[in-house]
N, C-alpha and C. Protein backbone atom coordinates (compact mmCIF):
# COMPACT_ATOMS: atom_id res chain seq x y z
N UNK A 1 0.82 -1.18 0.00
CA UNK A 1 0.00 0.00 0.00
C UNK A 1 0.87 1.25 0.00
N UNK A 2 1.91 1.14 0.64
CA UNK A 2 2.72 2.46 0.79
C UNK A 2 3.54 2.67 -0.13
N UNK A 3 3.71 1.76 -1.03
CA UNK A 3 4.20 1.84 -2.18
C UNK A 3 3.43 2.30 -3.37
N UNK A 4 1.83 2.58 -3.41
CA UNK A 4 1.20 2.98 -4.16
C UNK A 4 0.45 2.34 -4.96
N UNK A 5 0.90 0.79 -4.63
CA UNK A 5 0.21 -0.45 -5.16
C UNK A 5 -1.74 -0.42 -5.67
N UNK A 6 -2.19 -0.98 -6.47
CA UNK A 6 -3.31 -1.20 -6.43
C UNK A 6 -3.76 -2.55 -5.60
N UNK A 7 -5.07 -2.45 -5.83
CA UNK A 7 -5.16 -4.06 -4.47
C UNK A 7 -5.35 -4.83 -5.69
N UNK A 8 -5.09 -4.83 -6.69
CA UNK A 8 -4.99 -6.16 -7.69
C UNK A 8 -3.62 -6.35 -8.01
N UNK A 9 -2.65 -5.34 -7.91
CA UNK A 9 -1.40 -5.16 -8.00
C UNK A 9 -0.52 -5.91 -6.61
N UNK A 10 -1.08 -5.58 -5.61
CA UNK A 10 -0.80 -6.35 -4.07
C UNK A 10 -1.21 -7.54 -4.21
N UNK A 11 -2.59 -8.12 -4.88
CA UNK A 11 -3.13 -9.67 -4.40
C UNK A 11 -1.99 -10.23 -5.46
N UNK A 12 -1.21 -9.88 -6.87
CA UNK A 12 -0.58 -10.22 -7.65
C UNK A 12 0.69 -10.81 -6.94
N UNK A 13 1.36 -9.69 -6.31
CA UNK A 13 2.57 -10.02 -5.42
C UNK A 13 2.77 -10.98 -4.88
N UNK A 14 1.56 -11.40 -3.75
CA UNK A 14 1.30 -12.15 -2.45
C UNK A 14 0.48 -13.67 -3.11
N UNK A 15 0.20 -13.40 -4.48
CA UNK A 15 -1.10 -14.82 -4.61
C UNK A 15 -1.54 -15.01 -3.59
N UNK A 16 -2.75 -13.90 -2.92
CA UNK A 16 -4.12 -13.99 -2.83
C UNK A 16 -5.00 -12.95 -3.44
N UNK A 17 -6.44 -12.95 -3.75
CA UNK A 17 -7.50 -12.72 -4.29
C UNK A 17 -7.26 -10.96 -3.90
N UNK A 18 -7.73 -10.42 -4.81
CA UNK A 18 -7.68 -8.83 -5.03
C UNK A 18 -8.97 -8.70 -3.74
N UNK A 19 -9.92 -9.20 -3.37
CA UNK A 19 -11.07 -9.02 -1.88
C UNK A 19 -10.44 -9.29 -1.07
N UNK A 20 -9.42 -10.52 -0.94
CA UNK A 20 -8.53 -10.45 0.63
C UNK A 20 -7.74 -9.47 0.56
N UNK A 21 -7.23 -8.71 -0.12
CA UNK A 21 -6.68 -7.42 -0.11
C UNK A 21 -7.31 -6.49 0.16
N UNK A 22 -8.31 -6.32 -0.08
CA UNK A 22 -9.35 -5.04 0.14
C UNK A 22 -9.59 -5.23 1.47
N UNK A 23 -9.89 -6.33 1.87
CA UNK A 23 -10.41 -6.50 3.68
C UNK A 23 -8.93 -6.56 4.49
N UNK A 24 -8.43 -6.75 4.31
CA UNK A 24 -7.07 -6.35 4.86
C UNK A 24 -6.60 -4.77 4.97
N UNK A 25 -6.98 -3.74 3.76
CA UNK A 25 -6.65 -2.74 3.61
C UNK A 25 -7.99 -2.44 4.27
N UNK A 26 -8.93 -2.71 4.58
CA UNK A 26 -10.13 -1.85 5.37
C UNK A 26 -10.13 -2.10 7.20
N UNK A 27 -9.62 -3.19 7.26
CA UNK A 27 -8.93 -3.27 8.65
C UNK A 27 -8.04 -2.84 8.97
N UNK A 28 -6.88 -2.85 8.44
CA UNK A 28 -5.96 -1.80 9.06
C UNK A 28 -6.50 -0.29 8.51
N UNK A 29 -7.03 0.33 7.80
CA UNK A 29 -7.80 1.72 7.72
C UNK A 29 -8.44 1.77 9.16
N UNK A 30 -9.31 1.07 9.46
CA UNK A 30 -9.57 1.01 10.98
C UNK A 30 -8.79 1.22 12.31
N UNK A 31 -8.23 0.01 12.14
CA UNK A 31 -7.34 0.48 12.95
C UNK A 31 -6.24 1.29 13.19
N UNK A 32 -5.96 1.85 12.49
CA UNK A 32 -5.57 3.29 12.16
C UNK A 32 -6.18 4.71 12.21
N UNK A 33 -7.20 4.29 12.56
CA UNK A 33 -8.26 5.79 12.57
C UNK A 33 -7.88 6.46 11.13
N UNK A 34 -7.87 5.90 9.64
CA UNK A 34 -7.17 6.58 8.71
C UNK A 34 -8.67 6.24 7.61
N UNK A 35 -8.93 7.66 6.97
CA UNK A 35 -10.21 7.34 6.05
C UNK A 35 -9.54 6.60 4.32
N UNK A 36 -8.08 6.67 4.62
CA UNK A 36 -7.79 6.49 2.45
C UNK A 36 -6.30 5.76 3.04
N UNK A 37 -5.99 5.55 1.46
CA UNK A 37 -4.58 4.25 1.36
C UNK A 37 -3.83 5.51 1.34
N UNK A 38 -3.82 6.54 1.23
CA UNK A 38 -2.92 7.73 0.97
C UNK A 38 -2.60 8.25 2.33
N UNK A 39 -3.52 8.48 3.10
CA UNK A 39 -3.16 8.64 4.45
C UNK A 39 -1.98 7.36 5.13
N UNK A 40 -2.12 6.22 5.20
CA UNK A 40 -1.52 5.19 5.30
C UNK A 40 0.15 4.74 5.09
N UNK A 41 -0.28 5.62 3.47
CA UNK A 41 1.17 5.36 2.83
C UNK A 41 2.05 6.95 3.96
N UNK A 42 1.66 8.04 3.42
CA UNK A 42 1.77 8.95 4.02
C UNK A 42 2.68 9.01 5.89
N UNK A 43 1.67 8.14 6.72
CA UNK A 43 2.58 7.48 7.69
C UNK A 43 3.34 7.00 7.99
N UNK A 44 3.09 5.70 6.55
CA UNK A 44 4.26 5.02 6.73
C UNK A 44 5.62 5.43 6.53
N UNK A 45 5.87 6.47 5.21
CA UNK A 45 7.00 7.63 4.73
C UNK A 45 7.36 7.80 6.08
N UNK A 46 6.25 8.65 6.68
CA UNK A 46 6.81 9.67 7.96
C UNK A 46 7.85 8.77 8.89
N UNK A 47 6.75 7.41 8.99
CA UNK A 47 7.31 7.06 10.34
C UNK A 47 8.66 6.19 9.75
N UNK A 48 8.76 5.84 8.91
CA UNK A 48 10.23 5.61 8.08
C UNK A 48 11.77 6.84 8.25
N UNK A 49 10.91 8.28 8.55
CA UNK A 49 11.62 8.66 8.02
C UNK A 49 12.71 9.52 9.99
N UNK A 50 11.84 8.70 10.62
CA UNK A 50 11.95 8.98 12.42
C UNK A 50 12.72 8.13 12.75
């Protein structure tokens, strides 16, 4: 995701299904208190960069 990936581009990587990607990316959105994959990636930069 923080790479900018699509979730058909991620399920490609990993061989699983582009929906187990999506529910994966909507649970951690959750638990993150984060509304988008851009916010996400965004953190991840930051906190990379601490």
């Amino acid at each position: 995701m923080a790479d900018g990936l699509s979730s058909k581009e991620v399920a490609e990587r990993l061989t699983i299904s582009p929906r187990t990607v999506d529910g994966l990316v909507e649970r951690i959105l959750r638990k993150l208190d984060f509304s988008s994959r851009t916010q996400v990636a965004s953190w991840v930069t930051a906190s990379a960069v601490s």
